[in-house]
Each structure stands twice: as structure tokens, then as C-alpha cells.
Protein backbone atom coordinates (compact mmCIF):
# COMPACT_ATOMS: atom_id res chain seq x y z
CA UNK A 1 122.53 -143.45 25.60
CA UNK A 2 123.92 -143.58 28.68
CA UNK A 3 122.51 -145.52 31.74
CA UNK A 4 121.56 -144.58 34.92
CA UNK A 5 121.69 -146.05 38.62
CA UNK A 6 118.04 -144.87 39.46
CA UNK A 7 116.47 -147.02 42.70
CA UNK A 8 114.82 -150.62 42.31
CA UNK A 9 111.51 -149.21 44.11
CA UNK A 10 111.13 -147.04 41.14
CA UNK A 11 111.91 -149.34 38.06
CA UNK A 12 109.11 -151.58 36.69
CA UNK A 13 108.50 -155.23 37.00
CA UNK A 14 106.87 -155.37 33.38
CA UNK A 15 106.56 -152.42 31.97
CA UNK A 16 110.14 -151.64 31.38
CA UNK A 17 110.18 -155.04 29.44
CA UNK A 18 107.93 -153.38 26.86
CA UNK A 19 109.98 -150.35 26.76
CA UNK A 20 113.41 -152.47 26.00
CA UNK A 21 111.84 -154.83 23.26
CA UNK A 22 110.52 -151.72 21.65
CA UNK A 23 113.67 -150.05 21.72
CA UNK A 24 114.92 -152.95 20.28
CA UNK A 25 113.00 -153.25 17.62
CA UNK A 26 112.64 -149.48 16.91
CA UNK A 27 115.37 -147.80 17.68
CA UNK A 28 114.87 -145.04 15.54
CA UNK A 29 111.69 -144.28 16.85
CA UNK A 30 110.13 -144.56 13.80
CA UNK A 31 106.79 -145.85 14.96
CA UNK A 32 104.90 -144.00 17.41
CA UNK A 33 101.32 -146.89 17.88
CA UNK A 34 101.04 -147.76 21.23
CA UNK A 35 101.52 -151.48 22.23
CA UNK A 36 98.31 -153.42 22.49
CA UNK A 37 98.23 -155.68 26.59
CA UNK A 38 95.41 -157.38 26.26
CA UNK A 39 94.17 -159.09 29.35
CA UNK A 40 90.64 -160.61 28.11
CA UNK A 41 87.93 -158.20 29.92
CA UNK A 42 89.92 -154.80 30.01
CA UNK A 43 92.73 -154.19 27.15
CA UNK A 44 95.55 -150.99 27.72
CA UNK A 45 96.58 -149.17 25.00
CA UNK A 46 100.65 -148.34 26.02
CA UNK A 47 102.25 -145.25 24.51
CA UNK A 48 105.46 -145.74 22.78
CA UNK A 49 107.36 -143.28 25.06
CA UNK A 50 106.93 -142.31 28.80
CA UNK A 51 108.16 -142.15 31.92
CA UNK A 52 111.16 -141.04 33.26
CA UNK A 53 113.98 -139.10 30.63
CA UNK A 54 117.38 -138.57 30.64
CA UNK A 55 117.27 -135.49 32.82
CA UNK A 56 115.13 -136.66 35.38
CA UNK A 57 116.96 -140.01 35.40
CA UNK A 58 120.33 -138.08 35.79
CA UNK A 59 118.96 -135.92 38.83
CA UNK A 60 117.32 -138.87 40.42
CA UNK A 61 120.98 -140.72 40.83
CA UNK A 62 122.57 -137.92 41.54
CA UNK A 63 120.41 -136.92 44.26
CA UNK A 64 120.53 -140.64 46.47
CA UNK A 65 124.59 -140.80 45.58
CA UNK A 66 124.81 -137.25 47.17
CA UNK A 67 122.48 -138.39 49.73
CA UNK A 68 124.87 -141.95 50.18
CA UNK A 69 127.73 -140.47 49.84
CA UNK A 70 127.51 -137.66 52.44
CA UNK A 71 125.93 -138.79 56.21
CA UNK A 72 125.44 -136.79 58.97
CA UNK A 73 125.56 -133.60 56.67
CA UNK A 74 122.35 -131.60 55.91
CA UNK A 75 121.29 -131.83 52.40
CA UNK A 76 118.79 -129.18 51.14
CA UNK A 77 117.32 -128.72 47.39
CA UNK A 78 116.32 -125.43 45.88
CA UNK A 79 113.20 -127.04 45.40
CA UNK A 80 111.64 -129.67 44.08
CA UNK A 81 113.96 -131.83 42.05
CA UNK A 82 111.41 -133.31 39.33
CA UNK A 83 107.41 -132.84 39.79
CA UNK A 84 106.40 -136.18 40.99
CA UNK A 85 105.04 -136.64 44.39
CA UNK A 86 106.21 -139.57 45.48
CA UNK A 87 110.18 -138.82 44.18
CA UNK A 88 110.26 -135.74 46.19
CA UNK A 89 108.04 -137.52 49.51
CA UNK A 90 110.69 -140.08 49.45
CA UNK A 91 113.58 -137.76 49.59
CA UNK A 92 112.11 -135.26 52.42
CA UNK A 93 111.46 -138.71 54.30
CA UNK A 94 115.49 -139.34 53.93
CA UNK A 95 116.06 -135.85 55.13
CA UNK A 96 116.23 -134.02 52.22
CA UNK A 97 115.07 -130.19 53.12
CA UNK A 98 113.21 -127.84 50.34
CA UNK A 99 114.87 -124.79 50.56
CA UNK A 100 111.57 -123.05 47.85
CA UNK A 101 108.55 -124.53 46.60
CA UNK A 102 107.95 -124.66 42.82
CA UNK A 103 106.76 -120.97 42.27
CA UNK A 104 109.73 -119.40 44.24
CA UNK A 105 108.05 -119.33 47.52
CA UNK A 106 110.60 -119.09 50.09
CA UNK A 107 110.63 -122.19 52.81
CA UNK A 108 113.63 -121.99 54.67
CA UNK A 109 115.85 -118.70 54.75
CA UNK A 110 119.13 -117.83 52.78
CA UNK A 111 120.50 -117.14 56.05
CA UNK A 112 120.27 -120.75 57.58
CA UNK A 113 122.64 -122.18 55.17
CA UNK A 114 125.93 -123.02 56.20
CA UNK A 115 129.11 -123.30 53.92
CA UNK A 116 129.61 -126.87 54.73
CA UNK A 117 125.86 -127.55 53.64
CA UNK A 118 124.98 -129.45 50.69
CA UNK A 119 122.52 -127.79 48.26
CA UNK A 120 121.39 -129.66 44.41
CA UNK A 121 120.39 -128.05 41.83
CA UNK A 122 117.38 -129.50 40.52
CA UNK A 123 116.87 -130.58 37.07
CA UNK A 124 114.98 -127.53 35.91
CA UNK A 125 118.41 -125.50 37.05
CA UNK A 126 118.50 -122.17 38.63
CA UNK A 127 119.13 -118.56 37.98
CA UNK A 128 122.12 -116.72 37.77
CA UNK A 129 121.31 -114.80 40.89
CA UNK A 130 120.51 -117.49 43.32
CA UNK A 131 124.10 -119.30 41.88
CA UNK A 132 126.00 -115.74 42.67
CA UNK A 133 123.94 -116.18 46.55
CA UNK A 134 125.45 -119.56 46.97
CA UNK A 135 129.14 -118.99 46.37
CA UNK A 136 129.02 -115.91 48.50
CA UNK A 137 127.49 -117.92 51.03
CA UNK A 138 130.78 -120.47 50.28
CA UNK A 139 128.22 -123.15 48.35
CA UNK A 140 129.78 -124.28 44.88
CA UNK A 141 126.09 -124.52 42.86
CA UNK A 142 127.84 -126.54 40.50
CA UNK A 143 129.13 -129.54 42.61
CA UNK A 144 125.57 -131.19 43.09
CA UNK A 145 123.89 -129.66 39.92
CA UNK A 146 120.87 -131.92 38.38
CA UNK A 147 120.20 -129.32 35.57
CA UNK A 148 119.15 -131.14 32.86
CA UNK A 149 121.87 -131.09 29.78
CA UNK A 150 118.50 -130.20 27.25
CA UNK A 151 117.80 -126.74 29.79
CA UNK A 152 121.35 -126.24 29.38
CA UNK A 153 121.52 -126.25 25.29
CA UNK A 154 118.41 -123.64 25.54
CA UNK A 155 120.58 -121.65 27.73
CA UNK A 156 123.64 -121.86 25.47
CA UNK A 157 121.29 -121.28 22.38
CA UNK A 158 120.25 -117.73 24.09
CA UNK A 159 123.40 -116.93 24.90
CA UNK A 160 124.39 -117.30 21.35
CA UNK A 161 121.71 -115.35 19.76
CA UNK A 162 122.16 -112.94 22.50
CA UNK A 163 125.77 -112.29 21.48
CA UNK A 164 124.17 -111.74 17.57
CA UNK A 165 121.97 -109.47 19.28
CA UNK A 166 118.67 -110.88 19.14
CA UNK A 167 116.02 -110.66 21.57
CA UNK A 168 114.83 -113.95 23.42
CA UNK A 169 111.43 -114.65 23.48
CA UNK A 170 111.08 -117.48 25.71
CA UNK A 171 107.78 -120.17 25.38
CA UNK A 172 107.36 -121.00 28.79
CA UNK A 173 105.42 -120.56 32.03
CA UNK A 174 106.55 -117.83 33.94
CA UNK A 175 106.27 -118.79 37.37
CA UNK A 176 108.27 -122.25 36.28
CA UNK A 177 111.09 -123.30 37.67
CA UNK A 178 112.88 -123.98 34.28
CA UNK A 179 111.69 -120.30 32.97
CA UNK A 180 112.56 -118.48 35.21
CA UNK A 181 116.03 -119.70 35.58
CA UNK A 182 115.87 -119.40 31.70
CA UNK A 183 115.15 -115.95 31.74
CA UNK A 184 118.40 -115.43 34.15
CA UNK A 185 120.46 -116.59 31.87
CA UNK A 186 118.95 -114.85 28.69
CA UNK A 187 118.96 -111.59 30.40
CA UNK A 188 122.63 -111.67 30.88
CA UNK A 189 123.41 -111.13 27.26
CA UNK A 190 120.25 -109.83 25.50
CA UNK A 191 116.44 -108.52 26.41
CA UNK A 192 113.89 -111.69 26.81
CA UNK A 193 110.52 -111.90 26.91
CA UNK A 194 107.90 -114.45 28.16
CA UNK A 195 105.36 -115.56 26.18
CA UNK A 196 102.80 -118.23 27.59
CA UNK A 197 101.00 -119.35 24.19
CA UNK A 198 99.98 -118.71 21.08
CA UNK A 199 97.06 -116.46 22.07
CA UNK A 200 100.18 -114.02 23.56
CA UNK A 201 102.03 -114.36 20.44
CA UNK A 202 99.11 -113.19 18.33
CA UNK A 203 99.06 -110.08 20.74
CA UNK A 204 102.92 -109.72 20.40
CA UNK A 205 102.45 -109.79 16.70
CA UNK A 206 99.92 -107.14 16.45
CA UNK A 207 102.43 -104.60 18.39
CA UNK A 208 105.11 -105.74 16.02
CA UNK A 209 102.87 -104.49 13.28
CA UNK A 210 102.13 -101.69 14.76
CA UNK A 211 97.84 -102.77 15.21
CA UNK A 212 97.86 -102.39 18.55
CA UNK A 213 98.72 -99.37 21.14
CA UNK A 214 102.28 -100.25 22.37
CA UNK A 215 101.12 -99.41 25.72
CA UNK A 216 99.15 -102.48 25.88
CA UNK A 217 102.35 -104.17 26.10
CA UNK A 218 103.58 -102.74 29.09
CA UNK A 219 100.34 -103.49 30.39
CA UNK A 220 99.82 -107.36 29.35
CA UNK A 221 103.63 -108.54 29.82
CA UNK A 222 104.27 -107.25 33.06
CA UNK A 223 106.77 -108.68 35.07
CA UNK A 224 107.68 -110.72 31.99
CA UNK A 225 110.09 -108.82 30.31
CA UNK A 226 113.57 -108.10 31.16
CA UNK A 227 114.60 -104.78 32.79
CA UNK A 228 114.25 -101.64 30.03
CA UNK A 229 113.08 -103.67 27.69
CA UNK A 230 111.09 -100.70 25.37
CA UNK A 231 109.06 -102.29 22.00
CA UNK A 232 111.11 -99.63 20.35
CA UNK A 233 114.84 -101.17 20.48
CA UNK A 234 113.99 -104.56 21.54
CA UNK A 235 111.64 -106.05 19.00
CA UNK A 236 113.56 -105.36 15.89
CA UNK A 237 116.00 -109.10 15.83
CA UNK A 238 113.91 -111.81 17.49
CA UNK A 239 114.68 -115.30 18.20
CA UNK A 240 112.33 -118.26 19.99
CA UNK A 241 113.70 -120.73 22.71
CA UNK A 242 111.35 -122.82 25.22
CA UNK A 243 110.38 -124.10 28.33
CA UNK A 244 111.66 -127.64 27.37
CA UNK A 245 108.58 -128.95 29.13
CA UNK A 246 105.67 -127.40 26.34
CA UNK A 247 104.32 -128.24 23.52
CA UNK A 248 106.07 -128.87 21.23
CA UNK A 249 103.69 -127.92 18.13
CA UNK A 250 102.59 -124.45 20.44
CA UNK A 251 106.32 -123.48 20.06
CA UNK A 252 106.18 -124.33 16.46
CA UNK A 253 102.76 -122.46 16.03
CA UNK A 254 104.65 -119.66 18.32
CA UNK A 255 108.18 -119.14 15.88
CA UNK A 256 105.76 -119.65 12.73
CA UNK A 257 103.58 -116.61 13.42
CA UNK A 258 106.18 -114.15 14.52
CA UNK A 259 108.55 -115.56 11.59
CA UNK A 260 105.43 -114.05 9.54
CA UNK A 261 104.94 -111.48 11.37
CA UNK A 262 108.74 -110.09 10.49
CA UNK A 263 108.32 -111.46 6.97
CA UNK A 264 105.34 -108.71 6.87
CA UNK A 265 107.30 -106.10 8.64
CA UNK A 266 110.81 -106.52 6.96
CA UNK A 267 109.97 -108.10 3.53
CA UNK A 268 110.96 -112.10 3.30
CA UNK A 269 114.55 -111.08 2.02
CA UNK A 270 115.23 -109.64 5.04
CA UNK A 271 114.40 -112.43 7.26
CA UNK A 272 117.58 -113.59 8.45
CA UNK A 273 118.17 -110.13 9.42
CA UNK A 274 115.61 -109.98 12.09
CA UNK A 275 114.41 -113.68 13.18
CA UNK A 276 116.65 -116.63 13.82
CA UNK A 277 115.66 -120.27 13.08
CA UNK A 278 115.82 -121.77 16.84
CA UNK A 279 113.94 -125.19 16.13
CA UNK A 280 116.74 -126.66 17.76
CA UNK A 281 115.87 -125.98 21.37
CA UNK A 282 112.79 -128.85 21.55
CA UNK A 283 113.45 -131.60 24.09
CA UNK A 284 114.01 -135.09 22.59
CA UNK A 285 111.71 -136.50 25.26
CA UNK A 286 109.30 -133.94 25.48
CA UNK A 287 108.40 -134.32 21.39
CA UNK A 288 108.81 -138.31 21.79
CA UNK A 289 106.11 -138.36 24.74
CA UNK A 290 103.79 -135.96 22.49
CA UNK A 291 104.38 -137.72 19.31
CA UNK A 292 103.72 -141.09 21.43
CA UNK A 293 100.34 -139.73 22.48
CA UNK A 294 99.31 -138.46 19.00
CA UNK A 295 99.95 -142.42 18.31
CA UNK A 296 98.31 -143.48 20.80
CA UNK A 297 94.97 -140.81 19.94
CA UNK A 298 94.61 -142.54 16.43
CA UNK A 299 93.27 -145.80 18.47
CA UNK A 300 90.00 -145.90 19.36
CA UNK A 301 88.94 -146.22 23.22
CA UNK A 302 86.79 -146.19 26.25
CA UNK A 303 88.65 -143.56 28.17
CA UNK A 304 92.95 -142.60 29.14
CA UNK A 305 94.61 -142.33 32.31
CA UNK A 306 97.63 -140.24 32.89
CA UNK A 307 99.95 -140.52 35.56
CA UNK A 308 102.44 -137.54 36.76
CA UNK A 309 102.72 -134.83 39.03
CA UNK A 310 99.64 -132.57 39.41
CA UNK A 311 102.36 -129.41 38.84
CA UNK A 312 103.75 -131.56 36.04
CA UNK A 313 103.74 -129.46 32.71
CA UNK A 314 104.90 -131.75 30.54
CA UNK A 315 102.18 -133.97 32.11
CA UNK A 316 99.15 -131.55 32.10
CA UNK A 317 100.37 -131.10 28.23
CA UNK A 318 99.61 -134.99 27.80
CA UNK A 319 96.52 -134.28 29.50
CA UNK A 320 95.50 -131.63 27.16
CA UNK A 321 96.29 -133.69 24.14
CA UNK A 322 93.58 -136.57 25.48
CA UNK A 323 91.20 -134.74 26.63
CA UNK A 324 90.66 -133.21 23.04
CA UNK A 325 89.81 -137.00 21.97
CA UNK A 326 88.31 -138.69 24.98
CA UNK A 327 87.58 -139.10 28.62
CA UNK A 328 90.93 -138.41 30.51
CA UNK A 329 91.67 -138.96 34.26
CA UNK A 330 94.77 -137.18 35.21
CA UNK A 331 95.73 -138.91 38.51
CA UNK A 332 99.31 -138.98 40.55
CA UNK A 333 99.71 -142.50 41.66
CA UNK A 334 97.34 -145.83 42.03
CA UNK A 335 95.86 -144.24 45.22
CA UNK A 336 93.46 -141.98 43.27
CA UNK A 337 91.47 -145.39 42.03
CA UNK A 338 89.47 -145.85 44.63
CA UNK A 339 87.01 -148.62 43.42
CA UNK A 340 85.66 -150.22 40.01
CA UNK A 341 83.06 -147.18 40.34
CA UNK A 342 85.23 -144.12 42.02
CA UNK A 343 88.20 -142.64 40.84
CA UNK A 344 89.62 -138.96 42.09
CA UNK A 345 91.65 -137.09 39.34
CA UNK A 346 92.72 -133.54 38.89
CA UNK A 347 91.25 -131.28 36.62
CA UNK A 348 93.86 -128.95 35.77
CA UNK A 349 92.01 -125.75 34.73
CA UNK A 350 90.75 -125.63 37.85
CA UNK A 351 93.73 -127.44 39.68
CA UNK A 352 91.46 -129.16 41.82
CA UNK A 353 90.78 -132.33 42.47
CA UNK A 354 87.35 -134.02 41.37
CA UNK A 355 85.20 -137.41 42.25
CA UNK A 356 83.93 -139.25 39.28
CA UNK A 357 81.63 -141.86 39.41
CA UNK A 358 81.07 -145.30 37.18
CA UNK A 359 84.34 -144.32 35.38
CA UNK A 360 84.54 -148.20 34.06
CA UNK A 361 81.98 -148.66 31.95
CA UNK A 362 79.70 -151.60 31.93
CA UNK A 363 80.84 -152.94 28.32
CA UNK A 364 83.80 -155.71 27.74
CA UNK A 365 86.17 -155.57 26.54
CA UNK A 366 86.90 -151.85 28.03
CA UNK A 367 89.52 -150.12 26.24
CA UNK A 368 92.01 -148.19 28.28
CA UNK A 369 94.58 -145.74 27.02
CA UNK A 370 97.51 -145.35 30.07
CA UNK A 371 100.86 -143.22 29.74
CA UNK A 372 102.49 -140.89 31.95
CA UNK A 373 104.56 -138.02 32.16
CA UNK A 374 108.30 -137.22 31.91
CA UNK A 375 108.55 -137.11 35.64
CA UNK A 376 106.53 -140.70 36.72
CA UNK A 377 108.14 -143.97 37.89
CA UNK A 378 107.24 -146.31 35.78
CA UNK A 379 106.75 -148.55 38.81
CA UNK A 380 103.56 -146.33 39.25
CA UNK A 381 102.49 -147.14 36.03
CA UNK A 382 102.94 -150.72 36.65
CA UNK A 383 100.63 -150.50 39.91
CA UNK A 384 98.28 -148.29 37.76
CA UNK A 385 97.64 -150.68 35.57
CA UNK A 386 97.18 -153.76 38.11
CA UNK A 387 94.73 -151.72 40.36
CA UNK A 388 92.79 -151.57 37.27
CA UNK A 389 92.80 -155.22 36.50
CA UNK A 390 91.98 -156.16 40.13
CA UNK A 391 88.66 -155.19 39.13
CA UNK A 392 87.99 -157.51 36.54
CA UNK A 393 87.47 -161.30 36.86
CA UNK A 394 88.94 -163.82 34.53
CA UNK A 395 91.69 -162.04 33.35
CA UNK A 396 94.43 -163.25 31.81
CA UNK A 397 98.13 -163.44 33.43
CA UNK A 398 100.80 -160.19 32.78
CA UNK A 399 103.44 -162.94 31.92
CA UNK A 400 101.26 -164.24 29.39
CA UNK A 401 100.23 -160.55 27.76
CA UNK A 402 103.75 -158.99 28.47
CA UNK A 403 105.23 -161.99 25.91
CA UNK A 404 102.23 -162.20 23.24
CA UNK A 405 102.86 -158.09 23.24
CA UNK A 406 106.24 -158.43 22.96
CA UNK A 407 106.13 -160.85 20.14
CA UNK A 408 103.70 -159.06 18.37
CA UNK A 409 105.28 -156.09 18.19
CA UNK A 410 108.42 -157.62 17.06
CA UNK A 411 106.96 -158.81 14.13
């Protein structure tokens, strides 16, 4: 896989030694246990996969080259390139303007831009009709585009069922970034639909079937469907793409029960006929940090931490997946760790932030699980993870628990 030219400031000093001697070792990706750093008073639990992914590694160098490469020119973003704090701080600090935030909030007006202005694409991409805005406005979208190569194969997935004449129903957040510029592109060649989770799929289902009044569609999806979209015409041939940033075993959960749901309608030997296999779609990194967390779940500990963006979802999905098993602080960088006994995390049902107290608990060894999300430095990790030791006395040395780990799980 290719490599990318991302900044020193945010590569890891040990951390990314783990990573390469368990590619190494695994490059398959066959086995999914966490690697055991064990530093005497507090041991970490490391999943197998996390951190930054192709995509976000791709906009990241794209973004400073453009940045490099072009002085004196103004440099603008659609909005937020990845969700991580601290990426997008350090870019406004080089003069990097957001022209929305992350839900489409305007920021700075369409009419500002100038035609020798630089705008990137970020990784999540765009829609069709802000990329029609920029070229009249004499901006090529497509000369500083971050759009991550996995958001494009969903888009050229829809665009092929579209052309069989299939609806899209699209697993994904509808305020995101990534769905909405989904959508966009759907919409060009077929009806789409939104569906946030499995609890709207069941309700989908039932209007398939006819067990529910179809009004209640209207009603429920609104503003989520595409332009005279009518449960009548537009329900008959579905397929399911994704937000590449979800679950990965909700989208599963999602195809299964409308694949049912048109085996009951149709009969099973008319499947093909009106549901398309679309498996495909799943991000690579998105099911390796999920699978890497169900690995790192079957180990028993004290409590996890989680590092990403607060408006991460591929974070808050990690997030979900602890909390089912154990205590879980969801935090953005080592600044949230305020002492041995404080440490401020986001809840993110509430998306607020809370104050716990005592969170290490008076026992040794403490066992810590610690990944992060698909957006995270792993150079935040890395301070993470020595904030946390600072607390303990007579630890033992990184150099000396980076190599037994190493060794150990090269064995």
C-alpha cells in the first residue's frame, strides 16, 4: 500500500513501531488481539488497527503540499478535512479558511471566492451541486480533491445500480458530510433514501410489506429521500450502500432485513430481481478498526480510552462498541486527563462533555484498553498513553516494553 508524506508532529515515537512489527508479522490481518505494553503498575491493552487510514493519510499530504506549494494565495476548505481537532486547528493556524462547518452551516459566502482561490475537497468529498458552484465560479473541484478513493467506490457502486435501476438506500447519517455528498451523487441516476439504523430499516420494512400506513413514510423520512420519490415506484428494486464511516455489522443487520423483507414480498426466486448484493461498499479500515476492537473486548480490563474527534463517527462507533463491555472515556487529545483522579470525556448521547472522578482505580496492576479512531494522530495516542503513566511510580521504561511487546508478538 502506498505511503504517504504525512508531518513528523503527527507520526509516533513508539507506537508506530508496534504498528510496523505487527504488520510484519500479520500481514493478512489475520489476528485481531490487541498487543499487551506492560509497564509494571498500569498495563495497555493496544488494538490491532487504529489511527490514521489511507484516506485521511492521503488528504492530510495533500492538504500541507497544496498549502507548500502555493504562498501568498488564499486557501479555503469546504469544511473540515478529517474530524480531528487538532488536524484541522493546525491548518486554520497556517491560514487555512473553512468555507462550512460539518453539518453544512455556511461560514464564509459563495460570493467571496475568487477564481484564482484555492479550495480542497475534503476527504468525505462533496456534492454534485456545490462541484457545478465551483466551476461556474472558475474553481476546478477536482485539482485539490482529498475525497477518499473508498467514498468514491460507494459512489461508483450507486451509480451502477442506479443505471440497473435500483433504488439506493444509503446507511448513513444524514447531516454527514460523506452522506450527503453521497446522496448527490446517487440522486443523479436513481431515487435514494437515508436510513440511520436498523430501528429505521425495521420501519422501512413494514411499509415494504404493506404493515404500516405509507403515509408514515412521508412523515418519518423527511428530507431524506430524493425528490418524487413515492413508496409506489421507488421501493420495488432496492440496493444498500453506506456511510463508509458506520458500522459495519449495522449495515450488515440493515441489507439482511430488507433482503428478507423482499424475499417475503417477491418469493426467494425472485430475489435478484428486486435487491442487489452491495457487501462490497464496507471500508477496509472502518471493519479493521471494528474487528480490532471486538479483539480487543475479549480481554478483560479496568476501563478503555478512546481518542478521536468528538464529531468523529467512526470514533463514537468505537465508543459504542466499549461501552457495551466496560467503562469508556471518549476524550480528543491528552488534555482531557487532568490528574490521576479527574479526567473530562464526552458522552456522546448527550454530546456533552462530563467530569469524572477517581477514574484510576486504586488496584495494581490497572488494566487499560486505549485505541483511537480513523481520524487521530497516533502521536496523540503516544502522549495518551504517557500522561497516563506519569501517574504511576516505578514503572518500567517504553524502550524496554515497546521491544518485550514486539518480541512477543512475533513469536
Amino acid at each position: 500500500m502506498k505511503r504517504f508524506d504525512v508531518p513528523q508532529f503527527y507520526k509516533s515515537s513508539f507506537i508506530s513501531r508496534i504498528k510496523d512489527s505487527r504488520k510484519l508479522n500479520d500481514p493478512r490481518k489475520r489476528d485481531f488481539s490487541p498487543t499487551l505494553l506492560d509497564f509494571g503498575p498500569a498495563r495497555f491493552f493496544i488494538a490491532r488497527h487504529f489511527g490514521f487510514c489511507y484516506g485521511v493519510e492521503n488528504a492530510i499530504e495533500i492538504s500541507y503540499k497544496t498549502l507548500e506549494q502555493n504562498p501568498g494565495k488564499r486557501v479555503f476548505l469546504l469544511s473540515e478535512m478529517i474530524h480531528n481537532p487538532g488536524v484541522n486547528s493546525d491548518l486554520t493556524d497556517r491560514g487555512v479558511q473553512f468555507i462550512m462547518d460539518t453539518s453544512g452551516r455556511q461560514l464564509i459566502d459563495w460570493n467571496n471566492l475568487q477564481p484564482e482561490d484555492i479550495v480542497i475537497i475534503p476527504a468525505f468529498g462533496t456534492t454534485i451541486e456545490i462541484q457545478n458552484m465551483l466551476r461556474e465560479k472558475g474553481i476546478d473541484p477536482y485539482r485539490y480533491n482529498t475525497t477518499c478513493p473508498f467514498v468514491e467506490k460507494v459512489w461508483n457502486r450507486s451509480e451502477q445500480l442506479g443505471n440497473e435501476n435500483y433504488t439506493i438506500i444509503i446507511h448513513g447519517k444524514h447531516n454527514h458530510e460523506e452522506t450527503r455528498a453521497t446522496f448527490s451523487h446517487s440522486i443523479q441516476n436513481s431515487p435514494a433514501l437515508i436510513l440511520r439504523d436498523i430501528e429505521e430499516a425495521k420501519i422501512l420494512s413494514s411499509i415494504i410489506l404493506g404493515n404500516r400506513d405509507k403515509n408514515d413514510f412521508y412523515k418519518l423520512f423527511a428530507g431524506k429521500f430524493s425528490k418524487e420519490f413515492t413508496i409506489e415506484n421507488d421501493l420495488d428494486k432496492i440496493g444498500v450502500v453506506n456511510q463508509t464511516t458506520m458500522l459495519a455489522s449495522e449495515t450488515d443487520a440493515i441489507a439482511n432485513l430488507l433482503k428478507e423483507t423482499v424475499i417475503k414480498r417477491y418469493g426467494i426466486e425472485n430475489l435478484k430481481d428486486h435487491f442487489a448484493d452491495t457487501r462490497d461498499t464496507l471500508c477496509y479500515a472502518t471493519y479493521d478498526n471494528q474487528e480490532a476492537t471486538y479483539g480487543l473486548l475479549n480481554y478483560k480490563a479496568d476501563f478503555a480510552i478512546v481518542v478521536g474527534g468528538y464529531n468523529s463517527s467512526n470514533t463514537s462507533h468505537i465508543v459504542e462498541l466499549c461501552e457495551e463491555k466496560l467503562e469508556t472515556y471518549f476524550i480528543s487529545s491528552e488534555e482531557k486527563i487532568i490528574s490521576p483522579t479527574q479526567i473530562n470525556h464526552f458522552n456522546f448521547h448527550t454530546k456533552q462533555e462530563v467530569v469524572t472522578e477517581n477514574y484510576l482505580l486504586d488496584k495494581n496492576p490497572v488494566d487499560i484498553i486505549l485505541t483511537s479512531g480513523a481520524s487521530c494522530p497516533d502521536a496523540v495516542v503516544d502522549r495518551v498513553l504517557q500522561k497516563i503513566l506519569s501517574f504511576f511510580e516505578n514503572t518500567r521504561s517504553i524502550e524496554e516494553v515497546i521491544k518485550e511487546a514486539i518480541l512477543r508478538d512475533g513469536k
